[in-house]
N, C-alpha and C. Protein backbone atom coordinates (compact mmCIF):
# COMPACT_ATOMS: atom_id res chain seq x y z
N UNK A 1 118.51 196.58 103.74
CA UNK A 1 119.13 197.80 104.16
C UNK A 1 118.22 198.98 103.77
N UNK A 2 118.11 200.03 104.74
CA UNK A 2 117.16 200.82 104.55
C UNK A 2 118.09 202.05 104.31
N UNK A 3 117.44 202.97 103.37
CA UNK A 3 118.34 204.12 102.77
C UNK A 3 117.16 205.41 102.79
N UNK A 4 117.45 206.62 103.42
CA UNK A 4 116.92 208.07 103.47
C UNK A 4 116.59 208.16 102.41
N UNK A 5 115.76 208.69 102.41
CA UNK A 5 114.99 209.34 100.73
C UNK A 5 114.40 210.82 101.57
N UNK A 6 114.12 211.79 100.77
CA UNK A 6 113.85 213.33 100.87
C UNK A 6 112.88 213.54 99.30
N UNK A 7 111.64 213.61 100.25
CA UNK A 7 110.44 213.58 99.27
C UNK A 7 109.60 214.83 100.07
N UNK A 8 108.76 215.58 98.78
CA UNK A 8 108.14 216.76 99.36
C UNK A 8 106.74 216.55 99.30
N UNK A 9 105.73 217.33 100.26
CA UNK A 9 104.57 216.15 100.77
C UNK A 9 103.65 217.69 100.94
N UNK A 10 102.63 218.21 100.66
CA UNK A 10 101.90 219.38 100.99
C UNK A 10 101.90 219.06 102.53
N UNK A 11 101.91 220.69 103.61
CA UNK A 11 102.07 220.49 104.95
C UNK A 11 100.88 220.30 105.52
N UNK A 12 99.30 220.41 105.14
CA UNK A 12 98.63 219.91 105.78
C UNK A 12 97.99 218.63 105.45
N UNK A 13 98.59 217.91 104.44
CA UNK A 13 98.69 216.38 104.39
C UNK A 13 99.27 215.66 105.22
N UNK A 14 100.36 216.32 105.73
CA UNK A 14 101.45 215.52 106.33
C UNK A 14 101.43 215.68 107.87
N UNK A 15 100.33 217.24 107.92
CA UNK A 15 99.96 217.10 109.33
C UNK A 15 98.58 216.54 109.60
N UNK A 16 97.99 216.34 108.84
CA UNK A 16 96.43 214.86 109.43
C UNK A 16 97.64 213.75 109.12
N UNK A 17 98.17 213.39 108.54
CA UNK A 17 98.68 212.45 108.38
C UNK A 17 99.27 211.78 109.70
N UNK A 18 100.20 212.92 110.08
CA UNK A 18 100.98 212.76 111.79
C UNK A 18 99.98 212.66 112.84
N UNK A 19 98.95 213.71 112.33
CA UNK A 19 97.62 213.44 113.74
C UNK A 19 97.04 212.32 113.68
N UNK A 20 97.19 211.37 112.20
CA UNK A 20 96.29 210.36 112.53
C UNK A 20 97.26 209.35 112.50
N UNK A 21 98.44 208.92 113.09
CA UNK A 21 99.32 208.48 113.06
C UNK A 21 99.74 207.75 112.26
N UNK A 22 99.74 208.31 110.84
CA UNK A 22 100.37 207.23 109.50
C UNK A 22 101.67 206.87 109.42
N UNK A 23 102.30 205.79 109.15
CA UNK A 23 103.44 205.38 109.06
C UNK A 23 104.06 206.52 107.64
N UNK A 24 104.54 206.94 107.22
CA UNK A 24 104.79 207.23 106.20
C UNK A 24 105.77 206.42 105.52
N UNK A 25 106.59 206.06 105.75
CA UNK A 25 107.44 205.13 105.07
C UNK A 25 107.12 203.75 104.56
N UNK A 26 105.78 203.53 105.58
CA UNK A 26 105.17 202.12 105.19
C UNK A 26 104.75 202.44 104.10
N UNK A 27 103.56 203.81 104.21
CA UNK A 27 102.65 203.98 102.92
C UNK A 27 103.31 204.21 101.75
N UNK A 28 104.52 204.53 101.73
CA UNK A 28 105.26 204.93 100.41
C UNK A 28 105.81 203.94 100.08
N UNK A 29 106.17 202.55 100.97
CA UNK A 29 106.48 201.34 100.53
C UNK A 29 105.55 200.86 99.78
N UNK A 30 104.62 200.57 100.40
CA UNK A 30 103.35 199.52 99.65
C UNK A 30 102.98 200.49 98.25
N UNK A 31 102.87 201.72 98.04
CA UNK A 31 102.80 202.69 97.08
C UNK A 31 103.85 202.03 95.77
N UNK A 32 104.88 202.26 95.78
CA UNK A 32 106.06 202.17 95.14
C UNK A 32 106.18 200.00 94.57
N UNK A 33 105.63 199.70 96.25
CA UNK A 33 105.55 197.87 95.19
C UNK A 33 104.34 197.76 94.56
N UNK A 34 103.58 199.06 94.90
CA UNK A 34 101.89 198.36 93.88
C UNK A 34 101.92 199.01 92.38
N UNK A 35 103.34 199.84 92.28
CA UNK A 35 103.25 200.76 91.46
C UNK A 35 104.53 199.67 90.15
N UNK A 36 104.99 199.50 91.50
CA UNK A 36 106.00 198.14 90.48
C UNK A 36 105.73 196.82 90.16
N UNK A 37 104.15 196.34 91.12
CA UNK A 37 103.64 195.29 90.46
C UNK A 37 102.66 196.07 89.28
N UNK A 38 102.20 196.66 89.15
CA UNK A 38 101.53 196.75 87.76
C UNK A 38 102.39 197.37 86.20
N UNK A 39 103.65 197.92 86.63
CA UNK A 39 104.13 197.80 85.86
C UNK A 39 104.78 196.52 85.12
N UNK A 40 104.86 195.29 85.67
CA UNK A 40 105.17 194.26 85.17
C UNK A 40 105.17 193.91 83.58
N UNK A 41 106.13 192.94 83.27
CA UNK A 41 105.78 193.29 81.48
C UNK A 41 104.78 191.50 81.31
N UNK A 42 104.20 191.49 80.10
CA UNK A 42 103.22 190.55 80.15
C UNK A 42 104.27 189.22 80.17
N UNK A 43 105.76 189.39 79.74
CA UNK A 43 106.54 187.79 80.15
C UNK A 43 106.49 187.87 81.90
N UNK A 44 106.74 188.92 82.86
CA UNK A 44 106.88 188.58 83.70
C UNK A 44 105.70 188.19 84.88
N UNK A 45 104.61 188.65 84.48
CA UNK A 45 103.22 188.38 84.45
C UNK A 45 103.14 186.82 84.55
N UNK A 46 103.57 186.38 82.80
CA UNK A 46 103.11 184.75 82.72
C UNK A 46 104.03 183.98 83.67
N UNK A 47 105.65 184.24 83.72
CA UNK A 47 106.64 183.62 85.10
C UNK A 47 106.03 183.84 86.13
N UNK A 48 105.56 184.47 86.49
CA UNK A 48 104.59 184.81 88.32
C UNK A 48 103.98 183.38 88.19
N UNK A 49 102.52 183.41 87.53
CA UNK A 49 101.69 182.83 87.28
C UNK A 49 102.14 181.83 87.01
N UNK A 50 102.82 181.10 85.94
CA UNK A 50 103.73 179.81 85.65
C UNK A 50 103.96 179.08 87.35
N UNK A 51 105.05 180.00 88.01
CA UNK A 51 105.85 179.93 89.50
C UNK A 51 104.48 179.65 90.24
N UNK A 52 104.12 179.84 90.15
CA UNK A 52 102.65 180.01 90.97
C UNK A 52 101.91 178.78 91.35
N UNK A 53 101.43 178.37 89.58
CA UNK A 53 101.14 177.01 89.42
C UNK A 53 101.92 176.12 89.99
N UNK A 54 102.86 175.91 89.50
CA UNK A 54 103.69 175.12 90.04
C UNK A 54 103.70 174.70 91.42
N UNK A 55 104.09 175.94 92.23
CA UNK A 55 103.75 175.83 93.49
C UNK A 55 103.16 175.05 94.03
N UNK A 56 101.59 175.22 93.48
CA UNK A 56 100.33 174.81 94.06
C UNK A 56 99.36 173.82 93.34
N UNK A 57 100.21 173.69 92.49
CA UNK A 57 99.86 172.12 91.69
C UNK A 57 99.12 171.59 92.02
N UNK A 58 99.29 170.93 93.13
CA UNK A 58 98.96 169.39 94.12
C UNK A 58 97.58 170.23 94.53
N UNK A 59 97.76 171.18 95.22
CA UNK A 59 96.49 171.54 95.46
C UNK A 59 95.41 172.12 94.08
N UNK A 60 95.29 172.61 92.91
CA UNK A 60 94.80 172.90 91.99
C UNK A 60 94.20 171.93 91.10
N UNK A 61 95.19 170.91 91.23
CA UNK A 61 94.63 169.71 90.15
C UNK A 61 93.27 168.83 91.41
N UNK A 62 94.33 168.77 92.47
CA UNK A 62 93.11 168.03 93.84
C UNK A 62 91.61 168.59 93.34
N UNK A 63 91.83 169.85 93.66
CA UNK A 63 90.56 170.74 93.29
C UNK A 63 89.39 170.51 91.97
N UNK A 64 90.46 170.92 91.35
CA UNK A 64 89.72 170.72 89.50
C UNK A 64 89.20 169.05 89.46
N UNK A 65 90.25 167.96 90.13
CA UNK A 65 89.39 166.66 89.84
C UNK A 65 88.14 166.59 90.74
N UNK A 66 88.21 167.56 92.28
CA UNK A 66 86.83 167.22 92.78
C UNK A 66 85.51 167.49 92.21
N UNK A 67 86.02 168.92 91.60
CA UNK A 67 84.45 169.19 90.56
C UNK A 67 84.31 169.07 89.81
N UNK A 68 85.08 167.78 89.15
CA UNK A 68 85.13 166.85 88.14
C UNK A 68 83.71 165.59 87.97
N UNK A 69 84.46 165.56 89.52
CA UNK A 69 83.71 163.92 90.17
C UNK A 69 82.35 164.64 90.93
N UNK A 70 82.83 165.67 91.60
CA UNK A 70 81.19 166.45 92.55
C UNK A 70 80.11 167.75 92.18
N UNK A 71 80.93 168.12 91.07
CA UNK A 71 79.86 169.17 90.85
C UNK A 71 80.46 170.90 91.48
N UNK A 72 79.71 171.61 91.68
CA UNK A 72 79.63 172.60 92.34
C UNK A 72 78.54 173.04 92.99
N UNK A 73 78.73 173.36 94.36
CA UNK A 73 77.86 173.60 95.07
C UNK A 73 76.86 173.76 94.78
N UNK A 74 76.78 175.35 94.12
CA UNK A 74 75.63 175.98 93.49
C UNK A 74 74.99 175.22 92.17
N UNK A 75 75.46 173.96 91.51
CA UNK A 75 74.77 173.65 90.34
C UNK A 75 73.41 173.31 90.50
N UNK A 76 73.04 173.67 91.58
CA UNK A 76 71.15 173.30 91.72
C UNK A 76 71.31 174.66 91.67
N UNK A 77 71.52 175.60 92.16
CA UNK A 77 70.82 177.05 92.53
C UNK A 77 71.06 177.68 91.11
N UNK A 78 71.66 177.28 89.80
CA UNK A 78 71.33 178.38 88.57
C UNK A 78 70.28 178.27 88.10
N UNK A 79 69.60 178.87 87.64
CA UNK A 79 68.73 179.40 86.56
C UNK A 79 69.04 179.87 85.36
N UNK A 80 69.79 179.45 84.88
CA UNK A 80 70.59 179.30 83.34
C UNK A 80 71.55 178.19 82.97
């Protein structure tokens, strides 16, 4: 459900903004979740990440045993 908000914006921001056809409501969306993903606290950080793993298990461990058994690409190309 989407709810009105009344936010004040300098007027020639908001007019390149209109000339260059910015969504405004998008940009203040993605604003507001990038502003609430970094506020995260470090438990909810490790649950992401935990959830995450989990997820993708099957594919992560697949992974980690191939360059177990094969190497990595680049292990000829270091020089250290």
């Amino acid at each position: 459900m989407n709810e009105r908000v009344t936010i004040e914006l300098d007027a020639e921001v908001l007019k390149r903004a209109r000339e260059a056809g910015v969504d405004l409501s998008l940009v203040l969306k993605k604003a507001v979740d990038r502003e609430l993903h970094l506020r995260r606290s470090d438990e909810q950080r490790k649950a992401e990440a935990d959830r995450w793993y989990q997820e993708h298990k099957e594919e992560v461990d697949s992974y980690n045993e191939f360059i177990a058994e094969n190497g990595l690409f680049s292990d000829d190309l270091r020089k250290f």
